[in-house]
C-alpha atoms as a PDB file:
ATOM      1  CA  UNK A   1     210.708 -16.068 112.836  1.00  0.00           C
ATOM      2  CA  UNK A   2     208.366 -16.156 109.942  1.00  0.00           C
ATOM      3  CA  UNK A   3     209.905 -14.423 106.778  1.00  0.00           C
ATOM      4  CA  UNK A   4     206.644 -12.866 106.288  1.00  0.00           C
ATOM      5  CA  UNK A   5     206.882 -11.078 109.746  1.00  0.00           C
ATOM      6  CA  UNK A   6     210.051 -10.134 109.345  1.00  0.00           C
ATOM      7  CA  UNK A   7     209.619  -8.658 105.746  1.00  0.00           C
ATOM      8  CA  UNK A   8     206.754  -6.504 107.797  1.00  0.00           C
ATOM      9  CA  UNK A   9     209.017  -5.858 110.590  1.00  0.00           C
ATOM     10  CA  UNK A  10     211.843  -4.820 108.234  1.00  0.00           C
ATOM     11  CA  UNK A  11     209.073  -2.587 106.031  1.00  0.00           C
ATOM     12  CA  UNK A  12     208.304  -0.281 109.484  1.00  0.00           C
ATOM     13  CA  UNK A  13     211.300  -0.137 111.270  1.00  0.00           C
ATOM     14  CA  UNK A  14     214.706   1.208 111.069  1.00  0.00           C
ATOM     15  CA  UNK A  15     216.066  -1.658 113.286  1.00  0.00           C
ATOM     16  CA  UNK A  16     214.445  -4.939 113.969  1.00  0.00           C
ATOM     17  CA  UNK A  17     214.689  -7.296 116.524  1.00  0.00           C
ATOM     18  CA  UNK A  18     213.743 -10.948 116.786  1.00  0.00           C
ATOM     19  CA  UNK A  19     214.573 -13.910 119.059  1.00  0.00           C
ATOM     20  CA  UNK A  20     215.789 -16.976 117.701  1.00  0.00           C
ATOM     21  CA  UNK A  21     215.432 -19.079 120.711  1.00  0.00           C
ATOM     22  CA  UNK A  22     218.553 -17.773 123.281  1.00  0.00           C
ATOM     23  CA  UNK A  23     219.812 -15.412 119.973  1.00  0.00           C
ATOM     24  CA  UNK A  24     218.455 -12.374 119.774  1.00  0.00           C
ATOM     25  CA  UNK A  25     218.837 -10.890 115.872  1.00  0.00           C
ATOM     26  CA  UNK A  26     219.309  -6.868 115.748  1.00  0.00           C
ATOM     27  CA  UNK A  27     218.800  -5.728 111.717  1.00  0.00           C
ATOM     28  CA  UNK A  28     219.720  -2.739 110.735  1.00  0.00           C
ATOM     29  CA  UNK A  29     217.349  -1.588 108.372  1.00  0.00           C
ATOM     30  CA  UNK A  30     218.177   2.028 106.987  1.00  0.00           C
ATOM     31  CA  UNK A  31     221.325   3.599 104.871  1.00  0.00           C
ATOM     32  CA  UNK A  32     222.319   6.190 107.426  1.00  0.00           C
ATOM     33  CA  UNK A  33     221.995   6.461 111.195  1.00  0.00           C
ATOM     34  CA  UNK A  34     219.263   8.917 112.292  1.00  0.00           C
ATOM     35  CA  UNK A  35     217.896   9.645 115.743  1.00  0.00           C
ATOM     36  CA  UNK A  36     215.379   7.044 115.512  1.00  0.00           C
ATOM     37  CA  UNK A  37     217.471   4.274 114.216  1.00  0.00           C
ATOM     38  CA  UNK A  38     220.241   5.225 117.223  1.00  0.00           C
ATOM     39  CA  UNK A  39     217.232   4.751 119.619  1.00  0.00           C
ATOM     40  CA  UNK A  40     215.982   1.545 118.548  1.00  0.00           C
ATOM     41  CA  UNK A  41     219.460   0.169 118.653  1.00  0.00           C
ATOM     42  CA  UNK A  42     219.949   1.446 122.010  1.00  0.00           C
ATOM     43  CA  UNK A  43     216.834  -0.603 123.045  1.00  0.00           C
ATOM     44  CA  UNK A  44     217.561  -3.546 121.147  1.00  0.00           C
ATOM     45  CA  UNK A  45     220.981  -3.518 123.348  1.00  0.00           C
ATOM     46  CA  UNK A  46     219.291  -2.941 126.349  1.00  0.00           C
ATOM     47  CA  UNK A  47     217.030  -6.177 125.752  1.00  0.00           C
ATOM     48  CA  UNK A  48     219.977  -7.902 125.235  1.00  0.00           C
ATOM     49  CA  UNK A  49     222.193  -7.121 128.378  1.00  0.00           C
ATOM     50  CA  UNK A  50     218.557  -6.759 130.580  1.00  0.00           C
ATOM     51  CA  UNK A  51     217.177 -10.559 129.496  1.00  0.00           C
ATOM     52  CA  UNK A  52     218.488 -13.220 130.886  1.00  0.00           C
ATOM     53  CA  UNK A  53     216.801 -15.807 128.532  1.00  0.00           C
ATOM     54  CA  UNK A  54     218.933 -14.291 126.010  1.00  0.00           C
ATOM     55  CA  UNK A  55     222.530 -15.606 126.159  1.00  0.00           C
ATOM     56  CA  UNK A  56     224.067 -14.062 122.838  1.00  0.00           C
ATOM     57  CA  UNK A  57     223.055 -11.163 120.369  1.00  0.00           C
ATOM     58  CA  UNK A  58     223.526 -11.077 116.573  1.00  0.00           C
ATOM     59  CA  UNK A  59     224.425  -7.727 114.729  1.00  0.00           C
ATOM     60  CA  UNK A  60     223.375  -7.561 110.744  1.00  0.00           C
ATOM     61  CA  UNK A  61     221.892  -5.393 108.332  1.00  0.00           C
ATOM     62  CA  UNK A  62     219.080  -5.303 105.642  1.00  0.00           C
ATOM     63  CA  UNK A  63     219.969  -4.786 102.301  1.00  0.00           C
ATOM     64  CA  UNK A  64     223.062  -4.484  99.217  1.00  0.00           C
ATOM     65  CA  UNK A  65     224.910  -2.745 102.246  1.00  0.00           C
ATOM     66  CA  UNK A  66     225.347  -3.111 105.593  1.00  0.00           C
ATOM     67  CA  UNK A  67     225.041   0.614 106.985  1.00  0.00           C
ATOM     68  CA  UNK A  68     226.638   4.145 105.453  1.00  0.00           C
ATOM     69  CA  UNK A  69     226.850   6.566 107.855  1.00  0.00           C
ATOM     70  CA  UNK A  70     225.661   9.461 110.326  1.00  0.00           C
ATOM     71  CA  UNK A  71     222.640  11.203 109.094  1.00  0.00           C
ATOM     72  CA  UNK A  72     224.886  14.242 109.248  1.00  0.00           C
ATOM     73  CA  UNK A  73     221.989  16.824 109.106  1.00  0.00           C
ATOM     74  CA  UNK A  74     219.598  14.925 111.686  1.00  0.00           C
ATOM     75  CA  UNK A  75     222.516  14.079 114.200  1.00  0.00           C
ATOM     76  CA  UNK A  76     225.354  16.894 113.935  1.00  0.00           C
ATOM     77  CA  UNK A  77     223.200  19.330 115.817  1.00  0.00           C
ATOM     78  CA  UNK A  78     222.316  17.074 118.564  1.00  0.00           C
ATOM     79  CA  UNK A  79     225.850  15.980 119.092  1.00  0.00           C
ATOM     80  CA  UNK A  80     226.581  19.863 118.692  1.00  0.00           C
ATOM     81  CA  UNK A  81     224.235  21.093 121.418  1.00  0.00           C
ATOM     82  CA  UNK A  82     224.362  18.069 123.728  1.00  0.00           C
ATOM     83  CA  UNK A  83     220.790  16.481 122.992  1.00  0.00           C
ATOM     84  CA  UNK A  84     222.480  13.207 121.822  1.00  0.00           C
ATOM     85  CA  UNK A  85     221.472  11.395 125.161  1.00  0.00           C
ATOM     86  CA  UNK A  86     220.009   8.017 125.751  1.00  0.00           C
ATOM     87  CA  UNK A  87     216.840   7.564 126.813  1.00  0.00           C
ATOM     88  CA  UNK A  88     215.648   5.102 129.993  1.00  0.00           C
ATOM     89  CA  UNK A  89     216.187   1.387 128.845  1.00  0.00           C
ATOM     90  CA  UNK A  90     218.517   1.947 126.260  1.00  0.00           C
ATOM     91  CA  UNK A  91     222.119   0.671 126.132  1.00  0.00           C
ATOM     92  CA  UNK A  92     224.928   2.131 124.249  1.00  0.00           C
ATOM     93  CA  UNK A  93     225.207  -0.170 121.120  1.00  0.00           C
ATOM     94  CA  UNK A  94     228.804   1.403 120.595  1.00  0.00           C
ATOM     95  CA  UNK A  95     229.189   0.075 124.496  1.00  0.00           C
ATOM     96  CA  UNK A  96     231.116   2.529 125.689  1.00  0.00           C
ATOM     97  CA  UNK A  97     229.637   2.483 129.034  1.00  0.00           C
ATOM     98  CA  UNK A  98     231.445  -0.036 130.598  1.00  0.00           C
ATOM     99  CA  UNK A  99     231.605  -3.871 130.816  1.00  0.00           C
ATOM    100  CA  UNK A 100     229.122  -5.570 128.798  1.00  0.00           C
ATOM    101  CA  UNK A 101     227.546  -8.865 130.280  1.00  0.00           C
ATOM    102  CA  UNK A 102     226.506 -10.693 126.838  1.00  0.00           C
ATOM    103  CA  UNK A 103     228.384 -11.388 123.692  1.00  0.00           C
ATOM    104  CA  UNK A 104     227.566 -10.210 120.172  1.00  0.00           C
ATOM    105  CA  UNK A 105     228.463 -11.969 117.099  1.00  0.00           C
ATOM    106  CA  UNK A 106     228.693  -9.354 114.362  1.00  0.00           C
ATOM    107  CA  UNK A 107     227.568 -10.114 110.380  1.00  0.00           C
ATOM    108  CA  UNK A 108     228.934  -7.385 107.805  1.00  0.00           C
ATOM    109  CA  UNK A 109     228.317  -7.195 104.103  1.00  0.00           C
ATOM    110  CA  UNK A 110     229.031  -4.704 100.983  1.00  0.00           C
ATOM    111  CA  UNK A 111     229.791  -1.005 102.419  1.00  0.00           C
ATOM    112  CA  UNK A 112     230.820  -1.010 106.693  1.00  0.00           C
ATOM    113  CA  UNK A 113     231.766   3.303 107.252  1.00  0.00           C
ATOM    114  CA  UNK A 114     232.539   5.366 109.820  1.00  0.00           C
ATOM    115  CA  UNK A 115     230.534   4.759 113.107  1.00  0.00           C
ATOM    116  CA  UNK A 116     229.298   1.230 111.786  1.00  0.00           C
ATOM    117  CA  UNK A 117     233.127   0.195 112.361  1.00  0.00           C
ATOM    118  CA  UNK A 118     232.708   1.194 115.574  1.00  0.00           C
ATOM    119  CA  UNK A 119     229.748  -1.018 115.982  1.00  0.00           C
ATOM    120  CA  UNK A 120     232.189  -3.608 114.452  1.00  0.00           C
ATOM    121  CA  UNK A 121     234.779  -3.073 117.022  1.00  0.00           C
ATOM    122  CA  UNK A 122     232.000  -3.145 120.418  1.00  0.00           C
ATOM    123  CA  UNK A 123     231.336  -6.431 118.916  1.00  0.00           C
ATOM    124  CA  UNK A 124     233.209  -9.896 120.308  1.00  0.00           C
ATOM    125  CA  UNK A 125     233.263 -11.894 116.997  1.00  0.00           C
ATOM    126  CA  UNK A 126     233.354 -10.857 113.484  1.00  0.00           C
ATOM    127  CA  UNK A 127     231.950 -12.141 110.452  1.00  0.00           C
ATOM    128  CA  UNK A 128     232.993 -10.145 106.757  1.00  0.00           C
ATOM    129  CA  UNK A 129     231.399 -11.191 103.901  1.00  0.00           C
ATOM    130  CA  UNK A 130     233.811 -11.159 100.523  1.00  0.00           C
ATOM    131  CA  UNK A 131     232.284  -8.320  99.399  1.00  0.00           C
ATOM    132  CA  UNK A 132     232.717  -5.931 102.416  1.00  0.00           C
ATOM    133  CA  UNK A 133     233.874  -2.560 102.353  1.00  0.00           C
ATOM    134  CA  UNK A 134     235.473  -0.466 104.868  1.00  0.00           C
ATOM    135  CA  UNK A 135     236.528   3.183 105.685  1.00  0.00           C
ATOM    136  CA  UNK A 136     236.548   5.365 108.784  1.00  0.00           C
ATOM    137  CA  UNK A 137     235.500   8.605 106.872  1.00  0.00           C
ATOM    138  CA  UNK A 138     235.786  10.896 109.420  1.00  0.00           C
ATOM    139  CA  UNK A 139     239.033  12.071 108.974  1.00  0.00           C
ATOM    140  CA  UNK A 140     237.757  13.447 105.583  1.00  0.00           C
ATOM    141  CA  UNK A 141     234.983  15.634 106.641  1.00  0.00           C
ATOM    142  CA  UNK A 142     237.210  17.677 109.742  1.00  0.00           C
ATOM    143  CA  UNK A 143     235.484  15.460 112.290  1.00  0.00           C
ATOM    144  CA  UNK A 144     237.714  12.202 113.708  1.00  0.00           C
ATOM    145  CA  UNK A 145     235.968   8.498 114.993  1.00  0.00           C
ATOM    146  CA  UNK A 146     234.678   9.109 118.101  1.00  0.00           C
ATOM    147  CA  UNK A 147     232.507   5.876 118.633  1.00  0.00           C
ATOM    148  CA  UNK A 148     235.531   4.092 119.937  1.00  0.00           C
ATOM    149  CA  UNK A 149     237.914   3.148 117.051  1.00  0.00           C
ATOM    150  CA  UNK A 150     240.654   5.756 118.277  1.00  0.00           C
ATOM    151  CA  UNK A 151     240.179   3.313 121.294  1.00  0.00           C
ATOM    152  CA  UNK A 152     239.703  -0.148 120.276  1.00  0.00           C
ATOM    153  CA  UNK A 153     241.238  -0.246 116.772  1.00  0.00           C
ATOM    154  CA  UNK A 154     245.282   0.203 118.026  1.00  0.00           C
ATOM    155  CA  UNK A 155     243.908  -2.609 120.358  1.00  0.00           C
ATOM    156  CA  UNK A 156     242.907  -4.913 117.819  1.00  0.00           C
ATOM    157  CA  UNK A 157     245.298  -4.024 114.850  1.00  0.00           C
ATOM    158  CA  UNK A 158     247.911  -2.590 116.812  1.00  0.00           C
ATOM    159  CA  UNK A 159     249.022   0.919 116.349  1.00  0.00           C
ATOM    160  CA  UNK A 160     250.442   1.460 112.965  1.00  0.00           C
ATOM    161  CA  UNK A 161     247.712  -0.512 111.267  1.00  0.00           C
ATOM    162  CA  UNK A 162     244.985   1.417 113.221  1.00  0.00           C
ATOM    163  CA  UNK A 163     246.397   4.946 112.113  1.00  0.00           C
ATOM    164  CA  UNK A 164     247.096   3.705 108.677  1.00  0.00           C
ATOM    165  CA  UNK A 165     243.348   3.822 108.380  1.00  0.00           C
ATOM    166  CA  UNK A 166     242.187   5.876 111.257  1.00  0.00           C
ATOM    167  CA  UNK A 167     244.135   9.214 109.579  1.00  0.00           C
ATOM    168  CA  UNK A 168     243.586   8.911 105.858  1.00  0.00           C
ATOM    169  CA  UNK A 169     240.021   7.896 105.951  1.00  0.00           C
ATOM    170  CA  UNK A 170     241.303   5.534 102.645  1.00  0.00           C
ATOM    171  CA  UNK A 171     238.975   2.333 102.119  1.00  0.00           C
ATOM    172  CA  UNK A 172     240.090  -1.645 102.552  1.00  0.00           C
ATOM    173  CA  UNK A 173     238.400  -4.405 101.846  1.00  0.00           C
ATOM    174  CA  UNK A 174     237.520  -7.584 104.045  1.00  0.00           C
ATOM    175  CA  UNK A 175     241.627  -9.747 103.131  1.00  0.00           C
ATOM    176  CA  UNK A 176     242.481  -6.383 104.720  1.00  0.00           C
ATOM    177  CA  UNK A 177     240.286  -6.613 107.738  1.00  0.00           C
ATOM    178  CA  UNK A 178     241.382 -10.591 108.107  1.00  0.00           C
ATOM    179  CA  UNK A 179     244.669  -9.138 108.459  1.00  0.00           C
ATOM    180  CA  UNK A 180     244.896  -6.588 110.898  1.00  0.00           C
ATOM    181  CA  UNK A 181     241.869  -8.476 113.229  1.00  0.00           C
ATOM    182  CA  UNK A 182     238.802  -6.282 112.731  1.00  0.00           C
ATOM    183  CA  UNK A 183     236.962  -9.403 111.700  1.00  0.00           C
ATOM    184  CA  UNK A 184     237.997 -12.906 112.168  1.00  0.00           C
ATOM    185  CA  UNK A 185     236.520 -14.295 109.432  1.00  0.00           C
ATOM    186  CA  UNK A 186     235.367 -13.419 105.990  1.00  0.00           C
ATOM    187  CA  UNK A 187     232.952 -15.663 104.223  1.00  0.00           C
ATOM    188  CA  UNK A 188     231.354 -15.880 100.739  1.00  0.00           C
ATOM    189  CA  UNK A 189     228.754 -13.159 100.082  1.00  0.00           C
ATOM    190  CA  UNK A 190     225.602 -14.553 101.427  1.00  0.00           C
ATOM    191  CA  UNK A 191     227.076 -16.680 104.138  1.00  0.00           C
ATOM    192  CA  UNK A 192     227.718 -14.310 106.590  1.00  0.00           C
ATOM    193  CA  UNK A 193     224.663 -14.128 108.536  1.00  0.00           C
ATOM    194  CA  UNK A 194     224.189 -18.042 108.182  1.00  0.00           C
ATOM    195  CA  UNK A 195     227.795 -18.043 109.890  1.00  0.00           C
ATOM    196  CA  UNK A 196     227.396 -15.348 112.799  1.00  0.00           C
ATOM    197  CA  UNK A 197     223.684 -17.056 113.693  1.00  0.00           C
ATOM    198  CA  UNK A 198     226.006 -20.417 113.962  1.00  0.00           C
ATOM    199  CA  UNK A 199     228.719 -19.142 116.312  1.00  0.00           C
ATOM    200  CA  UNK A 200     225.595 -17.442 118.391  1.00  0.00           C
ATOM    201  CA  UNK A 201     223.883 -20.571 118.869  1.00  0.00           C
ATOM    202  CA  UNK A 202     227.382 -22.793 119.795  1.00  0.00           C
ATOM    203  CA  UNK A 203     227.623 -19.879 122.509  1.00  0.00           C
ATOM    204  CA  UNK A 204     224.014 -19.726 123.907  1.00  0.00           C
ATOM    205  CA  UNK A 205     222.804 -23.333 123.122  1.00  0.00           C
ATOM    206  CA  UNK A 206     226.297 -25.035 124.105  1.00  0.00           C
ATOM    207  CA  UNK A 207     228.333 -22.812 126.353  1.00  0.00           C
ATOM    208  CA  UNK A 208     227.446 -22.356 129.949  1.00  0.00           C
ATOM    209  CA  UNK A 209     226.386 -18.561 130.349  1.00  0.00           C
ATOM    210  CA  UNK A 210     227.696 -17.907 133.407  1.00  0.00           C
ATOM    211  CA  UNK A 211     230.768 -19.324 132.087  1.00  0.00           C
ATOM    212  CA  UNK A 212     230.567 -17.233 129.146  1.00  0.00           C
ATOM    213  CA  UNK A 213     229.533 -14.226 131.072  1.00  0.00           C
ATOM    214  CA  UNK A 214     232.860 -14.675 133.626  1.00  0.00           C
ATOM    215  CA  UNK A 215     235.272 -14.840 130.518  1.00  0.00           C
ATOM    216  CA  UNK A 216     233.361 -11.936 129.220  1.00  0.00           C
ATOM    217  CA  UNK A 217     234.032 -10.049 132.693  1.00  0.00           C
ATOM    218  CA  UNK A 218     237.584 -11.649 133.053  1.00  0.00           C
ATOM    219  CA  UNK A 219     238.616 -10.014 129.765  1.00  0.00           C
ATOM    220  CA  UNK A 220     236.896  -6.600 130.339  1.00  0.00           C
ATOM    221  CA  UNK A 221     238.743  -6.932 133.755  1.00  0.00           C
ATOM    222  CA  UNK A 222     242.204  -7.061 132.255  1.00  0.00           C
ATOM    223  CA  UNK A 223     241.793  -4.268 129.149  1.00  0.00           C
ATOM    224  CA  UNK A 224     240.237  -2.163 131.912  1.00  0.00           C
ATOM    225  CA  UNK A 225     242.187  -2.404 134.644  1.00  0.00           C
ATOM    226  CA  UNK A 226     245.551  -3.853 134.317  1.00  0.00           C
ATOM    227  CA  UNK A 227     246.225  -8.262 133.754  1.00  0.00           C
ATOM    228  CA  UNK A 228     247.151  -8.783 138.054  1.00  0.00           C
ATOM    229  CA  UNK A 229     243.687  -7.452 138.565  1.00  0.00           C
ATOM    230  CA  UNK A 230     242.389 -10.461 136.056  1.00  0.00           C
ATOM    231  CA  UNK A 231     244.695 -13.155 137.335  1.00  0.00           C
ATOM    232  CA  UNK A 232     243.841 -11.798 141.128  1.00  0.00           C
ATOM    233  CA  UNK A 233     239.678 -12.741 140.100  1.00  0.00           C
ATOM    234  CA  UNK A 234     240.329 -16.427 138.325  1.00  0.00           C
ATOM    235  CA  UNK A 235     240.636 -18.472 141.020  1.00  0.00           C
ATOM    236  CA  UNK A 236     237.566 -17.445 143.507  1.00  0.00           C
ATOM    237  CA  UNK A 237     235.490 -16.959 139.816  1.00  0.00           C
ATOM    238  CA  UNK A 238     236.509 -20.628 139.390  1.00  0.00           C
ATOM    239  CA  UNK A 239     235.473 -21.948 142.903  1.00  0.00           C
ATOM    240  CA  UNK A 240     232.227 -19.888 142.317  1.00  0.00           C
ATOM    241  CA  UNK A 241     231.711 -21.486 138.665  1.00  0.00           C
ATOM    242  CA  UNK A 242     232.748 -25.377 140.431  1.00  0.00           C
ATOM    243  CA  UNK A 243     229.723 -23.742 142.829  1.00  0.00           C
ATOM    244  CA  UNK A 244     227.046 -23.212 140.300  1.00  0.00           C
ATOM    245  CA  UNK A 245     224.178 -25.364 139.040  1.00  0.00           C
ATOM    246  CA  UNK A 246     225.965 -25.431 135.774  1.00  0.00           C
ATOM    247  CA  UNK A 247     229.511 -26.392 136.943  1.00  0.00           C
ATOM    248  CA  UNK A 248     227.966 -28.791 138.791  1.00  0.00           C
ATOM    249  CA  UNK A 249     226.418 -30.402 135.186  1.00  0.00           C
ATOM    250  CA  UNK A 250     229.320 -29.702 133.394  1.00  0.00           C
ATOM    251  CA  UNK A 251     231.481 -31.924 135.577  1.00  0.00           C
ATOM    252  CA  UNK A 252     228.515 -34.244 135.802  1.00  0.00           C
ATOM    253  CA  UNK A 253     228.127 -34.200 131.743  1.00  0.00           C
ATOM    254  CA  UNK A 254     231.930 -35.029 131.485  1.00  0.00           C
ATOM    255  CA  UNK A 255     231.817 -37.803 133.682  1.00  0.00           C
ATOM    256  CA  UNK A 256     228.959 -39.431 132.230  1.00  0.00           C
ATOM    257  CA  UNK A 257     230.058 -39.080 128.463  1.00  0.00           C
ATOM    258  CA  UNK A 258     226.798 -36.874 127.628  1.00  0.00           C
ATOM    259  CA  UNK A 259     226.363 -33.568 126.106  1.00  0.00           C
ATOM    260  CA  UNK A 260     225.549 -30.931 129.494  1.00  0.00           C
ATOM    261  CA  UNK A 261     222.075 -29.342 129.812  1.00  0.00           C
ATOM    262  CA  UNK A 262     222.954 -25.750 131.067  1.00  0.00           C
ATOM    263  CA  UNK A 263     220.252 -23.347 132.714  1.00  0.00           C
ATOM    264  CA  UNK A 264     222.254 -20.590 133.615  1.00  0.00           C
ATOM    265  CA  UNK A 265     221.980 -20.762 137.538  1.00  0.00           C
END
C-alpha cells in the first residue's frame, strides 16, 4: 500500500479499504457517520467475513480524531421511517447479526462517541491511543445506544461500570477504558495503528485460521447460547482441527522444531 494511493483513496472516500497481505485495513475517513460512510463500512465488512484470503481485519480512522458521531440530519429520518437497511453484500460493521467468522483488531485515537463505541465493542481486540476520548452521548440528546453497548458494555465492564457511563452520557478517557476492559491496551499517541496492524499480522500470518475461526465460534457459542453448549462442541471441534491440513502441520511443525506454514484447509 503505496502512501500515495492511499492519500488518493483517503481524498475520495469516506471509508477506505486496503489489504496488507492476509490484513485487510478499514479507515474511516469522515467526522460523522452518513449514509454513505455506513454503506461502505458495511461492504468493507462484508469483504472481510466473504474472503477467505483474508484472515484478520483492522479498524482505524483518518485524522486528529477517530470518528464523532451520527450525521443526525442525514440518518435520523431513515432510522425514523425504516429506510436504514443494508444493501446486498454488506455486513453489519456493528455485527449484530450474529456470529462473526473473522477477527478485528480495533485502533482508536483522540475523540471515540456514541455509535463509534459500539464499533469498539463488535471489535475482538482493542488498541487506545493516550489521547483517546470517550462518551456514549446518547443519553444526552433523548435517544439511548442502540448499536449494541446496552448489550456488550455490562459484558465487558460489568454492570455498574457500563451504566456509570451508559446513563450520564459523561466522557472518560483511555486509563478509564484500560480499566473497565473496553480496550486492552492504550499506547502512546501515534502507536496505535502500528500496534493493532502487529496483533493482526501475529493472528493471520502465525495463527492457524481455522483455529482462530473455531475459538472465534467457540466463544460466540457460549455468550450466545449458554457455556454446556460450548464445552458440548470442544471435543469433536478438536478431533476435526487434529483432522485438518493445518493440525496436521501444526503437530508436524512442533515435532520438527520449525515455525508451521498454515493454509487454512
Amino acid at each position: 500500500m503505496s502512501e500515495a494511493g492511499s492519500a488518493a483513496t483517503a481524498q475520495e472516500r469516506a471509508v477506505t479499504v486496503d489489504r496488507w497481505g492476509h490484513v485487510l485495513l478499514m479507515g474511516l475517513n469522515r467526522h460523522a457517520f452518513n449514509l454513505a460512510m455506513i454503506d461502505q463500512l458495511a461492504a468493507a465488512y462484508y469483504e472481510l467475513e466473504a474472503d477467505d484470503e483474508l484472515r484478520c481485519g483492522v479498524l482505524f480512522a483518518h485524522g486528529e480524531h477517530f470518528t464523532g458521531d451520527l450525521d443526525l440530519a442525514e440518518v435520523g429520518p431513515a432510522i425514523q421511517e425504516g429506510r436504514l437497511e443494508l444493501g446486498p453484500e454488506r455486513r453489519d460493521p456493528w455485527r449484530r447479526e450474529g456470529w462473526w467468522t473473522t477477527p478485528v483488531v480495533a485502533a482508536v485515537h483522540g475523540w471515540w462517541l456514541t455509535l463509534t463505541i459500539e464499533l469498539l465493542l463488535a471489535a475482538d481486540i482493542r488498541i487506545a491511543a493516550d489521547n483517546a476520548r470517550f462518551a456514549q452521548l446518547e443519553i444526552k440528546r433523548g435517544l439511548y445506544a442502540f448499536g449494541g453497548a446496552t448489550v456488550r458494555l455490562p459484558q465487558e465492564a460489568s454492570w455498574g461500570n457500563a451504566m456509570r457511563w451508559l446513563l450520564t452520557g459523561d466522557e472518560y478517557d483511555a486509563a478509564e477504558a484500560l480499566r473497565i476492559g473496553l480496550v486492552q491496551e492504550v499506547v502512546e499517541t501515534g502507536r496505535e495503528l502500528p500496534r493493532a496492524i502487529e496483533l493482526a499480522e501475529a493472528i493471520a500470518e502465525r495463527s492457524a485460521p481455522l483455529g482462530v475461526r473455531t475459538a472465534l465460534e467457540s466463544a460466540h457459542r457460549a455468550r450466545r447460547e449458554g457455556e454446556q453448549a460450548a464445552f458440548a462442541r470442544l471435543r469433536p471441534d478438536m478431533v476435526a482441527l487434529f483432522g485438518s491440513e493445518d493440525g496436521r502441520e501444526g503437530v508436524m511443525s512442533f515435532v520438527e522444531g520449525r515455525e508451521a506454514n498454515f493454509v487454512g484447509r
